[in-house]
Protein backbone atom coordinates (compact mmCIF):
# COMPACT_ATOMS: atom_id res chain seq x y z
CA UNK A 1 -86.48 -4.86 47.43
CA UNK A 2 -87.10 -3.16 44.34
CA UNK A 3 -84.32 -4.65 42.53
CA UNK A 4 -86.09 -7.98 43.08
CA UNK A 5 -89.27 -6.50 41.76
CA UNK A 6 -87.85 -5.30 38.82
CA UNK A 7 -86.04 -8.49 38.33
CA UNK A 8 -89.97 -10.13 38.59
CA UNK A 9 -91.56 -7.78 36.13
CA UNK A 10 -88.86 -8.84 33.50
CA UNK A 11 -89.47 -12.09 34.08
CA UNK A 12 -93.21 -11.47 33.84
CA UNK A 13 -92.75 -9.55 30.71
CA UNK A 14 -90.45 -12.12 28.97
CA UNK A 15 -92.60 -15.11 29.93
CA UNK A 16 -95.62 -12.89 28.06
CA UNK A 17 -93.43 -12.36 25.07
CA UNK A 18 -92.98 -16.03 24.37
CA UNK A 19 -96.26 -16.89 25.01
CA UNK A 20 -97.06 -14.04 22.24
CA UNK A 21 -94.78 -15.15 20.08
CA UNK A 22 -95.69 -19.16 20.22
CA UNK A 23 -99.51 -18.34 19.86
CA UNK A 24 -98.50 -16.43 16.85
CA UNK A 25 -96.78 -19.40 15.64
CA UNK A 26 -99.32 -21.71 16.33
CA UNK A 27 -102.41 -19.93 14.91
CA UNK A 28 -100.48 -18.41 11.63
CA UNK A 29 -97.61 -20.06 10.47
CA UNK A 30 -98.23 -23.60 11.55
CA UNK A 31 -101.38 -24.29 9.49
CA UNK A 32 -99.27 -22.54 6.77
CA UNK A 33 -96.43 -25.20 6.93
CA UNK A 34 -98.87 -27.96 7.52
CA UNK A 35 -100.44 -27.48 4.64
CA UNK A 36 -97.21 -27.22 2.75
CA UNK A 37 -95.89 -30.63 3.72
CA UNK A 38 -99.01 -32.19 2.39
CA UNK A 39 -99.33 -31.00 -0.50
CA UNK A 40 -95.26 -31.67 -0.73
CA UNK A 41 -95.60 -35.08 0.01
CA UNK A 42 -98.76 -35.94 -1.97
CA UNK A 43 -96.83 -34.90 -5.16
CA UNK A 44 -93.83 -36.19 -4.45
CA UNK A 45 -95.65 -39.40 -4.26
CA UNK A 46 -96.98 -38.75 -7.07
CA UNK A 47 -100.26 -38.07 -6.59
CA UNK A 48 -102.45 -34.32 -6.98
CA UNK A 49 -102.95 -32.28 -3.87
CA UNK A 50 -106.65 -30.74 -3.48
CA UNK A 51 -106.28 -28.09 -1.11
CA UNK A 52 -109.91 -27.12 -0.05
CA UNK A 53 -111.00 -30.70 0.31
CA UNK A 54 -106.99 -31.52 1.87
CA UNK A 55 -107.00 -34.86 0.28
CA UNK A 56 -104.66 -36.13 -2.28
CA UNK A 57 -105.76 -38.49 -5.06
CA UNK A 58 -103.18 -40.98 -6.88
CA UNK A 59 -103.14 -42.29 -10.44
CA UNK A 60 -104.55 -45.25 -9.51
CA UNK A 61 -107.75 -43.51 -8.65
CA UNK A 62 -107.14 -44.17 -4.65
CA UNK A 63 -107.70 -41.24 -2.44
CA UNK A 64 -106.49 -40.39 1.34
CA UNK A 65 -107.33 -37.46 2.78
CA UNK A 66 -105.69 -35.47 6.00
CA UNK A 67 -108.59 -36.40 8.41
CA UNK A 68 -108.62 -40.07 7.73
CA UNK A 69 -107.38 -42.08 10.49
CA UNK A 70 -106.21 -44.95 8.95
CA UNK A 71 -102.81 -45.11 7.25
């Protein structure tokens, strides 16, 4: 019996580890990347990337911003 509750307290503590590690992921380096891949594709399309307002503007004076919903 207490090889199968050490076996569940393993388990226990590597299903909190992941969970750890994802919210890390999720609250601090996703944002991070997001925000990356904007601005990376608003200049490679040629526009310039405004990163407080998160929209990118192109030459031809249009605008489109990360919380539009059109596309």
């Amino acid at each position: 019996m207490k090889e199968a509750t050490g076996e569940l307290n393993m388990t226990v503590i590597t299903v909190v580890a992941i969970a750890a590690v994802a919210a890390f992921f999720y609250a601090f380096l996703w944002p991070a990347i997001q925000s990356g891949l904007s601005r990376n594709t608003c200049t490679n399309s040629g526009g310039t990337y405004n990163g407080q307002t998160k929209c990118c503007t192109y030459a031809d004076g249009t605008t489109e911003c990360e919380d539009d919903e059109t596309e």
